[in-house]
Protein backbone atom coordinates (compact mmCIF):
# COMPACT_ATOMS: atom_id res chain seq x y z
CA UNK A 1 4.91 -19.94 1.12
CA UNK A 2 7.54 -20.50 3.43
CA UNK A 3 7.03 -16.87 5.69
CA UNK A 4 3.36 -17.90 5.17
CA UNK A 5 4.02 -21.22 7.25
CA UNK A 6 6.17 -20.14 9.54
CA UNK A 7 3.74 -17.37 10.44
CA UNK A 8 1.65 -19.77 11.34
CA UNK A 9 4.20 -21.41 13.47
CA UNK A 10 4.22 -18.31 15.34
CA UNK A 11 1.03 -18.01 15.72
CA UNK A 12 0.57 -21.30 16.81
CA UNK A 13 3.37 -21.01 19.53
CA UNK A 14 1.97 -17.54 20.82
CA UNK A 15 -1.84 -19.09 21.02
CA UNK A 16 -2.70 -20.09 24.07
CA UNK A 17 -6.46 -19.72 23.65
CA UNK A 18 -9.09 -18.39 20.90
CA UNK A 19 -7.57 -17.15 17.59
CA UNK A 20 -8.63 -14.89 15.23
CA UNK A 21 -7.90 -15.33 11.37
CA UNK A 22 -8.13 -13.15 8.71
CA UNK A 23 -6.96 -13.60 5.08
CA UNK A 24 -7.12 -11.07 2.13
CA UNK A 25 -5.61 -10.91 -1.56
CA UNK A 26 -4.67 -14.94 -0.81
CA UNK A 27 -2.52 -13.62 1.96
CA UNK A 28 -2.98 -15.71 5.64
CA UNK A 29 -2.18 -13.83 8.08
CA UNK A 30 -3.33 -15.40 11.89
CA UNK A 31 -3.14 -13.07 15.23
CA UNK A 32 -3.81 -14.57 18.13
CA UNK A 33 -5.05 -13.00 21.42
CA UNK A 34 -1.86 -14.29 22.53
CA UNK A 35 -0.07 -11.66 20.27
CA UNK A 36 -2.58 -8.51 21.03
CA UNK A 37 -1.39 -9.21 24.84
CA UNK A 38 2.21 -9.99 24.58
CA UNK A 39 3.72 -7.78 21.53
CA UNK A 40 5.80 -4.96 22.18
CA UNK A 41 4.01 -1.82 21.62
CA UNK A 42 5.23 1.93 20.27
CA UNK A 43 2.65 4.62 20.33
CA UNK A 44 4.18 7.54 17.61
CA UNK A 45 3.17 10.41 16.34
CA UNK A 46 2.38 9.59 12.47
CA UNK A 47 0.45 8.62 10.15
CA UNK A 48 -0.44 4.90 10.04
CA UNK A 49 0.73 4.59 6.08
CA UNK A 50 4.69 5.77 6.74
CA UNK A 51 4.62 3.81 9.69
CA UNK A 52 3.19 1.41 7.89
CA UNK A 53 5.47 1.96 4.86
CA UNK A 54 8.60 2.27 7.11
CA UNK A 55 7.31 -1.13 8.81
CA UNK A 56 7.54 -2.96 5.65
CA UNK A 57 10.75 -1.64 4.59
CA UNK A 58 12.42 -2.26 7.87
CA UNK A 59 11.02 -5.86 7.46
CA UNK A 60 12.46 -6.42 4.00
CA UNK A 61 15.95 -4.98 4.65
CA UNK A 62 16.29 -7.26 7.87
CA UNK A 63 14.76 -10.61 6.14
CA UNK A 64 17.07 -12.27 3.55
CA UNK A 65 13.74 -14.14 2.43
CA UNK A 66 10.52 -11.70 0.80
CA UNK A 67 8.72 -11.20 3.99
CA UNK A 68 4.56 -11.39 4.35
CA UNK A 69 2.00 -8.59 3.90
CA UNK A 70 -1.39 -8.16 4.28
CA UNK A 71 -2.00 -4.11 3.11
CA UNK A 72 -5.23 -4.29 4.04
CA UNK A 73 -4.62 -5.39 7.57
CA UNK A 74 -1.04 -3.74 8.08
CA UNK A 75 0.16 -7.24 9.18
CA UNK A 76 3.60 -8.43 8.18
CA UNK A 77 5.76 -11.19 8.84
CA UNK A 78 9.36 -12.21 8.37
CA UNK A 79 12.25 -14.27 9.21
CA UNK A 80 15.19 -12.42 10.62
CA UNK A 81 17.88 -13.52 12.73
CA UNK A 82 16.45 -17.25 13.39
CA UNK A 83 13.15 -15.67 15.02
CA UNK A 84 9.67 -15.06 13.13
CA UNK A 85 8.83 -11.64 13.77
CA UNK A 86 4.81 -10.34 13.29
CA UNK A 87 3.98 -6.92 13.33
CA UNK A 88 0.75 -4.82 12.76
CA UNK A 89 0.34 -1.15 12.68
CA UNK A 90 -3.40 0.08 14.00
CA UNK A 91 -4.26 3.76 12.99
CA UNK A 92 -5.73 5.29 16.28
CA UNK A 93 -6.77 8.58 14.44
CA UNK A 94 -5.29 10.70 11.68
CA UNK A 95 -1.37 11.48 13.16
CA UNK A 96 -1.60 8.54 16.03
CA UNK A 97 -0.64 5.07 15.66
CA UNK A 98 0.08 2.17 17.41
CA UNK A 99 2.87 -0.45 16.03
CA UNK A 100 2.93 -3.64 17.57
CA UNK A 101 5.70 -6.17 17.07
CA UNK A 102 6.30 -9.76 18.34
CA UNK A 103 9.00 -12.15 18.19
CA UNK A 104 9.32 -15.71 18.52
CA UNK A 105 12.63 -17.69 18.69
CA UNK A 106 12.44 -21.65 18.95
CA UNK A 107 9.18 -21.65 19.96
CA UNK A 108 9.60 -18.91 22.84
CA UNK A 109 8.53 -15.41 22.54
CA UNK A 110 11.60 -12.93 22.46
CA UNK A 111 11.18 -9.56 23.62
CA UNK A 112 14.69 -8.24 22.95
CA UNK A 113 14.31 -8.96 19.44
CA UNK A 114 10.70 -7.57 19.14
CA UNK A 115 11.97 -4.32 20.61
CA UNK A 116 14.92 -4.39 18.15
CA UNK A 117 12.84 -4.03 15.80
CA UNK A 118 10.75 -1.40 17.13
CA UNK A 119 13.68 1.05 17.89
CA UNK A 120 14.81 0.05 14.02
CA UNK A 121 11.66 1.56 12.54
CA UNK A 122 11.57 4.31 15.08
CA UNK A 123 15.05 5.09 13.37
CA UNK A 124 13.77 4.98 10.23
CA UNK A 125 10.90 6.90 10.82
CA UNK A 126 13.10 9.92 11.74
CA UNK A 127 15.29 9.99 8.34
């Protein structure tokens, strides 16, 4: 309950105009048009379920609370580091996909710690 609220504390402090919600298997999970424009993005070369898989894991090991997952979306949330981080991996076709992954720190948006965690999945990813 408590990822699931401050998700929506970071969606409300990236939304700046319409929002889109979605919400499956009693998960909430809110992205904002504010978060499509302003995540960090990594293009790689695999298959949207490890990166999705390595997302989630990379998630949990840097959260000390459970983070928030929506499988069915491949949205995730977590507290790490004092900032709510978001992420959501998009399958762009069978070996391409797109992470995206964005931060928010006291109510700003924090790119250094959205690409942290980018180049910490990318790391996993190549174990």
């Amino acid at each position: 309950m408590k990822t699931l609220l401050s998700l929506a504390a970071f969606a409300a402090a990236l939304a700046s105009g319409g929002c889109v919600t979605a919400a499956a298997a009693g998960i909430g999970v809110v992205l904002t048009q504010d978060f499509v424009e302003r995540a960090n993005s990594a293009y790689l070369e695999e298959d949207a379920d490890v990166v999705w898989q390595a997302s989630k894991d990379t998630l949990a090991n840097l959260s000390r609370d459970p983070i928030e997952t929506d499988d069915e979306l491949r949205a995730a949330s977590a507290v790490w580091g004092g900032a709510t981080v978001a992420l959501h991996v998009e399958a762009l076709d069978l070996a391409d996909t797109k992470l995206s992954v964005g931060a928010s720190k006291f109510g700003l948006y924090d790119n250094d710690v959205a690409q942290d965690v980018i180049r910490r999945i990318r790391r996993r990813l190549e174990r």
